[in-house]
C-alpha atoms as a PDB file:
ATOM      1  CA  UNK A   1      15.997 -29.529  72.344  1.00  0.00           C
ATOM      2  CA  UNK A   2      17.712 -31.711  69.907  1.00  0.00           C
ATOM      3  CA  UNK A   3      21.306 -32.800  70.809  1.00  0.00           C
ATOM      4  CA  UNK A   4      23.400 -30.739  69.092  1.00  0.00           C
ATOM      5  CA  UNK A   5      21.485 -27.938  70.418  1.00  0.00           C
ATOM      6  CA  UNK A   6      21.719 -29.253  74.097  1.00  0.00           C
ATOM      7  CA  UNK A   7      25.329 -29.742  73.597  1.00  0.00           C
ATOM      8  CA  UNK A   8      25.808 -25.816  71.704  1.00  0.00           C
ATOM      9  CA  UNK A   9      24.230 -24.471  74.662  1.00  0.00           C
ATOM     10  CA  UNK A  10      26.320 -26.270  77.228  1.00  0.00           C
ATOM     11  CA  UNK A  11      29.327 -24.856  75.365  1.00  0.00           C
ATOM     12  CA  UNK A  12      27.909 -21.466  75.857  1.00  0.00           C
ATOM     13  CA  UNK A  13      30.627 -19.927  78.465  1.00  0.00           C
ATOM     14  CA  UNK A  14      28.492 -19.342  81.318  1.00  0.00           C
ATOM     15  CA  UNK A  15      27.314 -15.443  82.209  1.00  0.00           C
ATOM     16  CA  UNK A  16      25.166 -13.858  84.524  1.00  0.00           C
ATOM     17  CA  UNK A  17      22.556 -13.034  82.154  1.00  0.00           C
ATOM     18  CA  UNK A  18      22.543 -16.582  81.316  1.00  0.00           C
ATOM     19  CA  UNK A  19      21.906 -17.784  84.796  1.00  0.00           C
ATOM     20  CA  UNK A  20      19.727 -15.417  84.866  1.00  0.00           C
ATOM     21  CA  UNK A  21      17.599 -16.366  82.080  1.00  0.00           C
ATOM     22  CA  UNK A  22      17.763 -19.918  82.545  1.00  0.00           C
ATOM     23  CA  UNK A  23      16.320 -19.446  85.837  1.00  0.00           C
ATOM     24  CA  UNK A  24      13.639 -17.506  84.983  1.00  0.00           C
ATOM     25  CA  UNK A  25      13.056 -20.245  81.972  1.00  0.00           C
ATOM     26  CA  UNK A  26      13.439 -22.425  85.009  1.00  0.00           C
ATOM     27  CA  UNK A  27      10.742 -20.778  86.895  1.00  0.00           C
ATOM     28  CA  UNK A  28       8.536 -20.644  83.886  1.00  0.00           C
ATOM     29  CA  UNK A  29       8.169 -24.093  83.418  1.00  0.00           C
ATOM     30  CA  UNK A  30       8.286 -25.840  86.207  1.00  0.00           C
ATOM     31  CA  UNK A  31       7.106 -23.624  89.144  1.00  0.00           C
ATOM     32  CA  UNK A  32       9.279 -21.561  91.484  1.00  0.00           C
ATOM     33  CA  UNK A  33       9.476 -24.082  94.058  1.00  0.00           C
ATOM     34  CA  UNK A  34      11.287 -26.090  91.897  1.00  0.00           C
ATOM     35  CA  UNK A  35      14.123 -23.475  91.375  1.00  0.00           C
ATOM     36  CA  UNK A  36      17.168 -24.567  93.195  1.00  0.00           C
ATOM     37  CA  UNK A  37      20.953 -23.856  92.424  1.00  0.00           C
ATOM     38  CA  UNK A  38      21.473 -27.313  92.011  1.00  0.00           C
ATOM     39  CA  UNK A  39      18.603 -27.918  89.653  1.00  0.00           C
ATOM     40  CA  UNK A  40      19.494 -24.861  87.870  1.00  0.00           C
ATOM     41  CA  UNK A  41      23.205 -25.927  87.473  1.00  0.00           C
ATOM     42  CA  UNK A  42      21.586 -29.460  86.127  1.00  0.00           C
ATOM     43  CA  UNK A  43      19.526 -27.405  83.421  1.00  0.00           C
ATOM     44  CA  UNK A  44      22.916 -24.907  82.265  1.00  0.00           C
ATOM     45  CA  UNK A  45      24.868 -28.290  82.232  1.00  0.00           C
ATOM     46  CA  UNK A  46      27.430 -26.937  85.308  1.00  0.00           C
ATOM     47  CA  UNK A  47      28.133 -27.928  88.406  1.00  0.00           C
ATOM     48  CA  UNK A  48      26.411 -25.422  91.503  1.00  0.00           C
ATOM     49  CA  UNK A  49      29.602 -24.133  92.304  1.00  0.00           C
ATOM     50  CA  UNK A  50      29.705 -22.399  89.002  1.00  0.00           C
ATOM     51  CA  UNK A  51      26.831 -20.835  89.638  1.00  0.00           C
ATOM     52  CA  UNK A  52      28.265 -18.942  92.487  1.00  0.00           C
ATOM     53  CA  UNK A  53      30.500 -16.627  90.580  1.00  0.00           C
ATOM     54  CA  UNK A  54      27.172 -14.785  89.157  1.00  0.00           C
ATOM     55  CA  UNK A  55      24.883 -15.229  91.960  1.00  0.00           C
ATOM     56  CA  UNK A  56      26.246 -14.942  95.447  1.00  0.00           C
ATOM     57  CA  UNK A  57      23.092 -17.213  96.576  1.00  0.00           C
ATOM     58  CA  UNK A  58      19.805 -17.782  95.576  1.00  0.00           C
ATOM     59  CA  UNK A  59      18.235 -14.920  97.286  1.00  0.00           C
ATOM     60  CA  UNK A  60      20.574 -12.676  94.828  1.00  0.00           C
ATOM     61  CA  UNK A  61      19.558 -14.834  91.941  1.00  0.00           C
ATOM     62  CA  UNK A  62      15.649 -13.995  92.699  1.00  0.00           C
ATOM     63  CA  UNK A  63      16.643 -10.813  92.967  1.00  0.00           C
ATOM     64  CA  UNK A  64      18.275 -10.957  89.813  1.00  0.00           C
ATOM     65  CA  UNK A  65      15.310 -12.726  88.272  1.00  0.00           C
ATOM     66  CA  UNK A  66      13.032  -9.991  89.240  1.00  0.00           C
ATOM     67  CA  UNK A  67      15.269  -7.408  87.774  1.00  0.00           C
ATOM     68  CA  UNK A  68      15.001  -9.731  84.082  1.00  0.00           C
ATOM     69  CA  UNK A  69      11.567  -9.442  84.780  1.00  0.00           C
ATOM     70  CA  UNK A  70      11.423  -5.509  85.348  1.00  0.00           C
ATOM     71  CA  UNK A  71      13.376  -5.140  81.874  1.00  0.00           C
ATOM     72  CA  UNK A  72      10.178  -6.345  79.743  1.00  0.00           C
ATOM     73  CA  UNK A  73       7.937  -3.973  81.138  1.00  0.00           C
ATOM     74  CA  UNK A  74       7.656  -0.923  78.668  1.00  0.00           C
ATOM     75  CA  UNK A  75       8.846   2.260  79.256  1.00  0.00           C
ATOM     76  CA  UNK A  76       6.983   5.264  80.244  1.00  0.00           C
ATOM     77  CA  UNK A  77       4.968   6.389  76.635  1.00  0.00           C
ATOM     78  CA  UNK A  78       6.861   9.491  75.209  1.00  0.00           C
ATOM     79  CA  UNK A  79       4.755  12.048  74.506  1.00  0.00           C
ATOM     80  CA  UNK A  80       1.370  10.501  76.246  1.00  0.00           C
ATOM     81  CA  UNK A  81      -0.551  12.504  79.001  1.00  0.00           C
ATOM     82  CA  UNK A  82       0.171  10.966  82.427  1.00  0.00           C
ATOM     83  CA  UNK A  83      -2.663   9.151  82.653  1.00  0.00           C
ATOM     84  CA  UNK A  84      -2.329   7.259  79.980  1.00  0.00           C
ATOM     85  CA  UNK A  85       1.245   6.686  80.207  1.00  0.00           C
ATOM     86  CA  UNK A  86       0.606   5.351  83.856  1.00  0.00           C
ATOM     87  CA  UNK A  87      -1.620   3.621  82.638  1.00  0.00           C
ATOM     88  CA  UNK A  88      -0.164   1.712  80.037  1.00  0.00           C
ATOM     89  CA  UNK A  89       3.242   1.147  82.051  1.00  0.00           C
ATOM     90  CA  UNK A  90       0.761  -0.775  84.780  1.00  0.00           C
ATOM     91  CA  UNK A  91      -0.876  -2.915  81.588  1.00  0.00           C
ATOM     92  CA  UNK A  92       2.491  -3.854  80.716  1.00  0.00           C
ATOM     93  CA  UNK A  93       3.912  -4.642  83.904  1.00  0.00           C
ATOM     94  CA  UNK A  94       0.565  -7.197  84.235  1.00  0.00           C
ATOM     95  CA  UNK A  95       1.541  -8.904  81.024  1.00  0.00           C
ATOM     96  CA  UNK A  96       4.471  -9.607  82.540  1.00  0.00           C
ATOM     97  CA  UNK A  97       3.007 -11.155  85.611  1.00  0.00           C
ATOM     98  CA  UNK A  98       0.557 -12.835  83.904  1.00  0.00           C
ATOM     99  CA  UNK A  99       3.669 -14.805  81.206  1.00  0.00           C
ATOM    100  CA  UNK A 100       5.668 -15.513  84.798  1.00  0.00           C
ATOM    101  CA  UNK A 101       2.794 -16.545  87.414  1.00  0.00           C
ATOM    102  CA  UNK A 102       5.635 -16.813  89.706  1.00  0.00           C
ATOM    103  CA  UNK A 103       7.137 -13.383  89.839  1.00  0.00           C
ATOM    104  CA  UNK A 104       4.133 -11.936  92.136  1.00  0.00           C
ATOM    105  CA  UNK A 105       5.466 -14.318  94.774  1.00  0.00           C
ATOM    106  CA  UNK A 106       9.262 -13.486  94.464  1.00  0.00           C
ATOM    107  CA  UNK A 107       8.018  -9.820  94.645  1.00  0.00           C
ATOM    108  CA  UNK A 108       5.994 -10.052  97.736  1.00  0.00           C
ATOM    109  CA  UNK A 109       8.789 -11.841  99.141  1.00  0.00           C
ATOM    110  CA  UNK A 110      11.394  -9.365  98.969  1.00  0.00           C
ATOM    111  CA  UNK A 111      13.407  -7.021 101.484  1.00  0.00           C
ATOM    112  CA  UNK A 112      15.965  -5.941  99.208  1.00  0.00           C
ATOM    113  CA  UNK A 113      15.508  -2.902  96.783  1.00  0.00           C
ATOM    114  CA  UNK A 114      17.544  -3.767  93.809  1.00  0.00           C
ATOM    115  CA  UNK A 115      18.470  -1.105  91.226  1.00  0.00           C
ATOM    116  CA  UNK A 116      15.925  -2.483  89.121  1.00  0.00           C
ATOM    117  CA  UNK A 117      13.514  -2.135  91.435  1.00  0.00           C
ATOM    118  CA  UNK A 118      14.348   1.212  92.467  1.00  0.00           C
ATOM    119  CA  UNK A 119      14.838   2.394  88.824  1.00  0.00           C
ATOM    120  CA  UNK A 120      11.166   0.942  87.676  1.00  0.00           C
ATOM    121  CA  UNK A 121       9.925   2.955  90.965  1.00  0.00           C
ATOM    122  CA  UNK A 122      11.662   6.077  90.396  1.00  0.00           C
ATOM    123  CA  UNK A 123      10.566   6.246  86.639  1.00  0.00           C
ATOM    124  CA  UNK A 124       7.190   5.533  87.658  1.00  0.00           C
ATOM    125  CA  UNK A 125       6.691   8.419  90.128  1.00  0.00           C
ATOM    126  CA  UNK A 126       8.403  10.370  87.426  1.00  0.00           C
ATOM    127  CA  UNK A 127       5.559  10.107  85.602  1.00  0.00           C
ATOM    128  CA  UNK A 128       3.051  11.727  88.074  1.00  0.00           C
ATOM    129  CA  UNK A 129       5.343  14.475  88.885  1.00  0.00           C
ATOM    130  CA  UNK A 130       6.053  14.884  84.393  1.00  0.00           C
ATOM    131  CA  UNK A 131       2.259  15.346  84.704  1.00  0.00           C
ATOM    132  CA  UNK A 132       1.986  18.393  87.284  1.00  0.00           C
ATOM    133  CA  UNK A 133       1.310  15.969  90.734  1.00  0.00           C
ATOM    134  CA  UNK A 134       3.162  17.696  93.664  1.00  0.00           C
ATOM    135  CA  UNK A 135       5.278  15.865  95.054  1.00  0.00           C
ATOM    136  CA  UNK A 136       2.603  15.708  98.252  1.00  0.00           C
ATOM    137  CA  UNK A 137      -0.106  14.249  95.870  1.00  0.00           C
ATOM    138  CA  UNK A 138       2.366  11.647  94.355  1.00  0.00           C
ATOM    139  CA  UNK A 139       3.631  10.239  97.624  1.00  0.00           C
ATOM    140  CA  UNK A 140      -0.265   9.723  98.339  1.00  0.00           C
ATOM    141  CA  UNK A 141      -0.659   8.221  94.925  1.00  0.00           C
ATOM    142  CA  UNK A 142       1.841   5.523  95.076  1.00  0.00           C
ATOM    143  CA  UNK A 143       0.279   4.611  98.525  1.00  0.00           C
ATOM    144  CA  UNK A 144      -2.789   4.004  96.800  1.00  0.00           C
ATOM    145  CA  UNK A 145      -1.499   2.370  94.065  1.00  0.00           C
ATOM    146  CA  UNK A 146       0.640   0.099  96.362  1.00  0.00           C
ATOM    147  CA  UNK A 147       1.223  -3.439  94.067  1.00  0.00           C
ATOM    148  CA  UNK A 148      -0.717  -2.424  91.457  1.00  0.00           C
ATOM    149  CA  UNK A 149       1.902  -0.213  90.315  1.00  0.00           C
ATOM    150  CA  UNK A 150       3.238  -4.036  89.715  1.00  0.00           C
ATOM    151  CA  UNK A 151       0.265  -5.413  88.050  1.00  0.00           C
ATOM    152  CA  UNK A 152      -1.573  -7.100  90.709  1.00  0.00           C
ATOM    153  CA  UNK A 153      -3.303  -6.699  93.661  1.00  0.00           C
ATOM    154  CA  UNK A 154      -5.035  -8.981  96.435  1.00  0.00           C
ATOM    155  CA  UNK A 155      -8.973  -9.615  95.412  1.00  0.00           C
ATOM    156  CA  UNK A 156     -12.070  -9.839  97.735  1.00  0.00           C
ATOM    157  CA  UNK A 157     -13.475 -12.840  95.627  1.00  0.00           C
ATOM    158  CA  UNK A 158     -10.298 -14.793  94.707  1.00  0.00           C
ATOM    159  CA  UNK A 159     -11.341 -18.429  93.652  1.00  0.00           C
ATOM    160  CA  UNK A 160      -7.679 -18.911  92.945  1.00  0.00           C
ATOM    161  CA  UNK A 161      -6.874 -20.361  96.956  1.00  0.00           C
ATOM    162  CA  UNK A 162      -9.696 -22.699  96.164  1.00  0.00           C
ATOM    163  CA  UNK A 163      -8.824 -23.786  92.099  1.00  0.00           C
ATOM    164  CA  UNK A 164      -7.018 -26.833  93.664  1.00  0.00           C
ATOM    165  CA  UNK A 165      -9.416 -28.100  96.071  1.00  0.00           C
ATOM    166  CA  UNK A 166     -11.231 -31.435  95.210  1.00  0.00           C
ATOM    167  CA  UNK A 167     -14.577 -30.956  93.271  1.00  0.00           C
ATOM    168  CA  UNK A 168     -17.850 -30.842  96.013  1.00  0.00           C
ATOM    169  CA  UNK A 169     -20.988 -32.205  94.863  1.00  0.00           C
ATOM    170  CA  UNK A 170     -23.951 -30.537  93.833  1.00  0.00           C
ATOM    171  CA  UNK A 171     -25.321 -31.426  97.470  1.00  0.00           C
ATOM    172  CA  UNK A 172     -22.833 -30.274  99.490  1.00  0.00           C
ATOM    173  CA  UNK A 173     -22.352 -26.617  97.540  1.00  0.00           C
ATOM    174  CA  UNK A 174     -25.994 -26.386  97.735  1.00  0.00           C
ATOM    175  CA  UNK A 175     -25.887 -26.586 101.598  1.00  0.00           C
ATOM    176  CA  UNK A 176     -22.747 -24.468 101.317  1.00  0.00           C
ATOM    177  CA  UNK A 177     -25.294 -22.138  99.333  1.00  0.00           C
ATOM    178  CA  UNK A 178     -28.163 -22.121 102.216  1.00  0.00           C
ATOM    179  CA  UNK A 179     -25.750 -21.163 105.336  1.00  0.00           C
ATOM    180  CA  UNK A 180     -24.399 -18.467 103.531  1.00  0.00           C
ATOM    181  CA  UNK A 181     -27.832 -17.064 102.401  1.00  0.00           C
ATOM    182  CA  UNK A 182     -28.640 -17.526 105.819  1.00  0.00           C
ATOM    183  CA  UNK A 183     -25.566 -15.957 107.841  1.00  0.00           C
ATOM    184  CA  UNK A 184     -23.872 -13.651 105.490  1.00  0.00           C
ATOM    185  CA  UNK A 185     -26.336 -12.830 102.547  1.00  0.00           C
ATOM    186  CA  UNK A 186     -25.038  -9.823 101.584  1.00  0.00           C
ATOM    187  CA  UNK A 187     -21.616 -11.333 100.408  1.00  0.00           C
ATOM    188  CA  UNK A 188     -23.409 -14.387  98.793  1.00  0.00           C
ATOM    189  CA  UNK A 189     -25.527 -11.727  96.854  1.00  0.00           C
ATOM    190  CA  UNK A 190     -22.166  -9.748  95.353  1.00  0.00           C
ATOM    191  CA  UNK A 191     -20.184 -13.049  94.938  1.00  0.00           C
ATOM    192  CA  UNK A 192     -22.734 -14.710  92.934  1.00  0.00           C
ATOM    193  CA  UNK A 193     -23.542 -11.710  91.003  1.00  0.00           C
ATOM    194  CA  UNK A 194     -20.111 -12.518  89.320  1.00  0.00           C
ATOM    195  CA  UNK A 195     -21.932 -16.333  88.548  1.00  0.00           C
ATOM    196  CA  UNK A 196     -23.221 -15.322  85.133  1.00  0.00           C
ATOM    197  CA  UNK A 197     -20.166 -14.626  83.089  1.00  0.00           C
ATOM    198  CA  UNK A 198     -19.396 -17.823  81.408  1.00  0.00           C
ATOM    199  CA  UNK A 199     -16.843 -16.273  79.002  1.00  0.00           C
ATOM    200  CA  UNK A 200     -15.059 -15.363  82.510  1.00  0.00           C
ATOM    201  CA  UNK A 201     -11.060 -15.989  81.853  1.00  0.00           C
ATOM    202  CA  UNK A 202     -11.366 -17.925  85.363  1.00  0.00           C
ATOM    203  CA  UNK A 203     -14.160 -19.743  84.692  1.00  0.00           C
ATOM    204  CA  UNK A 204     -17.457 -18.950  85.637  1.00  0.00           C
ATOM    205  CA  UNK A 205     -16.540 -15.765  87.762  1.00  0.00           C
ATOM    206  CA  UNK A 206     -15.207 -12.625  87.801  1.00  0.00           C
ATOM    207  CA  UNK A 207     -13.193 -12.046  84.690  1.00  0.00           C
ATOM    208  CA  UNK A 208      -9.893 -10.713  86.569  1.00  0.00           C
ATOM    209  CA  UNK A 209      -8.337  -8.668  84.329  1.00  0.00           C
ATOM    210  CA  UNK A 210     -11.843  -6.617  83.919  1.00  0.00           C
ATOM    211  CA  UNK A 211     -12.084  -5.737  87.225  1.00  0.00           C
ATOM    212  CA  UNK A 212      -8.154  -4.718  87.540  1.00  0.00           C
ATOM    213  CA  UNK A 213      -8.899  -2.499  84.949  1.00  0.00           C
ATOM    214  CA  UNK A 214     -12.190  -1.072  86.313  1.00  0.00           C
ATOM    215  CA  UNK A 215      -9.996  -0.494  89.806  1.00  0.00           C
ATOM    216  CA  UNK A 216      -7.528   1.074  88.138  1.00  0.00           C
ATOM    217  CA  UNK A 217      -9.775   3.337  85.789  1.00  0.00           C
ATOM    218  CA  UNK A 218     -11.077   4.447  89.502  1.00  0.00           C
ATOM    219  CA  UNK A 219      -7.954   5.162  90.848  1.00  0.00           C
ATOM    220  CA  UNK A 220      -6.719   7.100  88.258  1.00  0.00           C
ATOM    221  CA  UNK A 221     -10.035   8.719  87.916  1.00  0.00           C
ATOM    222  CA  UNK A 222      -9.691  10.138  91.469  1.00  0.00           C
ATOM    223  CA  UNK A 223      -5.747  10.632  91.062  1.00  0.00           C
ATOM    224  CA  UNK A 224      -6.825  13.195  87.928  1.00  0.00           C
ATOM    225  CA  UNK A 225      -9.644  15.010  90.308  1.00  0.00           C
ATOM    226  CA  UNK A 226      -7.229  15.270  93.240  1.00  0.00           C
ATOM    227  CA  UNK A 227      -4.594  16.732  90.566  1.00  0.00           C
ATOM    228  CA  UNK A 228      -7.133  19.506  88.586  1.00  0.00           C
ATOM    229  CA  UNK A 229      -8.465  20.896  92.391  1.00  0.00           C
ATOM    230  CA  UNK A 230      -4.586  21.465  93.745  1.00  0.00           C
ATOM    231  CA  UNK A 231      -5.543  19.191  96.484  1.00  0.00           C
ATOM    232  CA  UNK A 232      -2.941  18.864  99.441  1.00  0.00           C
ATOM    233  CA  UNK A 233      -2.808  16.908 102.361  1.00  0.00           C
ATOM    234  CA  UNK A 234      -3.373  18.436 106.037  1.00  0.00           C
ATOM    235  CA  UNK A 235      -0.004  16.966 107.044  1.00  0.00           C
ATOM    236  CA  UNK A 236       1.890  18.911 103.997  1.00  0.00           C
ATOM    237  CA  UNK A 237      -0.781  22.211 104.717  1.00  0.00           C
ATOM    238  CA  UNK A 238       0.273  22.181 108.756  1.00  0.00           C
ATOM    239  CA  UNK A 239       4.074  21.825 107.669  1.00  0.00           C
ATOM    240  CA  UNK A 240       3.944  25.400 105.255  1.00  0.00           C
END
């Protein structure tokens, strides 16, 4: 920012929506460990005290942060068949993950239900039951679906845990190599059948977003099966 800009924005009389979105600019940049009311009151040009008549505390303003997050994802597709409006709503909630690497943490981490949250989850079972899903079938559905609903989901072969480690020489992964050929060779055979995608987007490995398509093409494969045979669970059959 040039001056005059730095000094038009500290003029800015101070909102929540501003805290808001300077945190999540906050976050953005410079990792969410580094979000702190006082380093957050240092970026809006206040002192942390004025921070505290939007946000009660930072659990509030993650809270808040998620909800700014919740706004980009698109709304349900009018007029699209539920599949493809589920679909498209999960897509769009990813591309939001994937702009804010962060928010998947703050997610995970959280025991409150905010209205946002509540209102993205409410308008996203309202799209199975728009679609003809009982409402037996839907609660079964969002089971399954658990965080992808969100855009993400825990993978078998995540590299990610070990993108920070120190490099290991061609020695040492070859040895790696031999003990797992030699005491679990079925995983070594799947992992490294990933090996050959060089285009991969992380690296040479499983290209992520692929396969988080592929699982959810599945899912809502067997969702749309479940759906066209009337299927019901025993629990809801034993309570008629």
């Amino acid at each position: 920012m040039t001056q005059q800009v730095e000094e038009a924005t500290r003029r800015t009389p101070l909102n929540r929506d501003r805290v808001l979105s300077a945190a999540v600019v906050l976050a953005d940049e410079a990792g969410i460990e580094s979000l702190s009311m006082r380093r957050l009151a240092q970026e809006l040009g206040v002192v942390p005290m004025a921070l505290y008549k939007h946000v009660a505390n930072k659990e509030e303003l993650l809270d808040g942060m998620v909800g700014v997050i919740v706004g980009e994802i698109d709304p349900p597709v009018s007029g699209a068949d539920w599949r493809n409006a589920v679909r498209l709503r999960i897509l769009s909630a990813r591309r939001s993950l994937l702009r804010h690497p962060w928010v998947r943490q703050v997610l995970e981490s959280r025991t409150n239900r905010t209205p946002a949250v509540l209102g993205y989850v409410d308008s996203f079972i309202g799209m199975f039951l728009a679609g003809g899903f009982s409402v037996d079938l839907t609660h079964h559905v969002m089971h399954a679906l658990g965080s992808r609903m969100w855009g993400f989901t825990q993978e078998l072969f995540d590299d990610s845990a070990n993108a920070a480690s120190a490099p290991v020489t061609a020695e040492t992964q070859a040895a790696m190599f031999q003990e797992m050929a030699t005491r679990y060779p079925n995983i070594l055979e799947v992992a490294m059948a990933a090996k050959h995608d060089d285009g991969s987007v992380v690296g040479q490995g499983c290209d992520d977003q692929f396969e988080f398509e592929f699982a959810l093409d599945l899912l809502l494969d067997g969702f749309g099966r479940f759906h066209d045979q009337g299927w019901t669970s025993k629990r809801a059959k034993l309570a008629k």
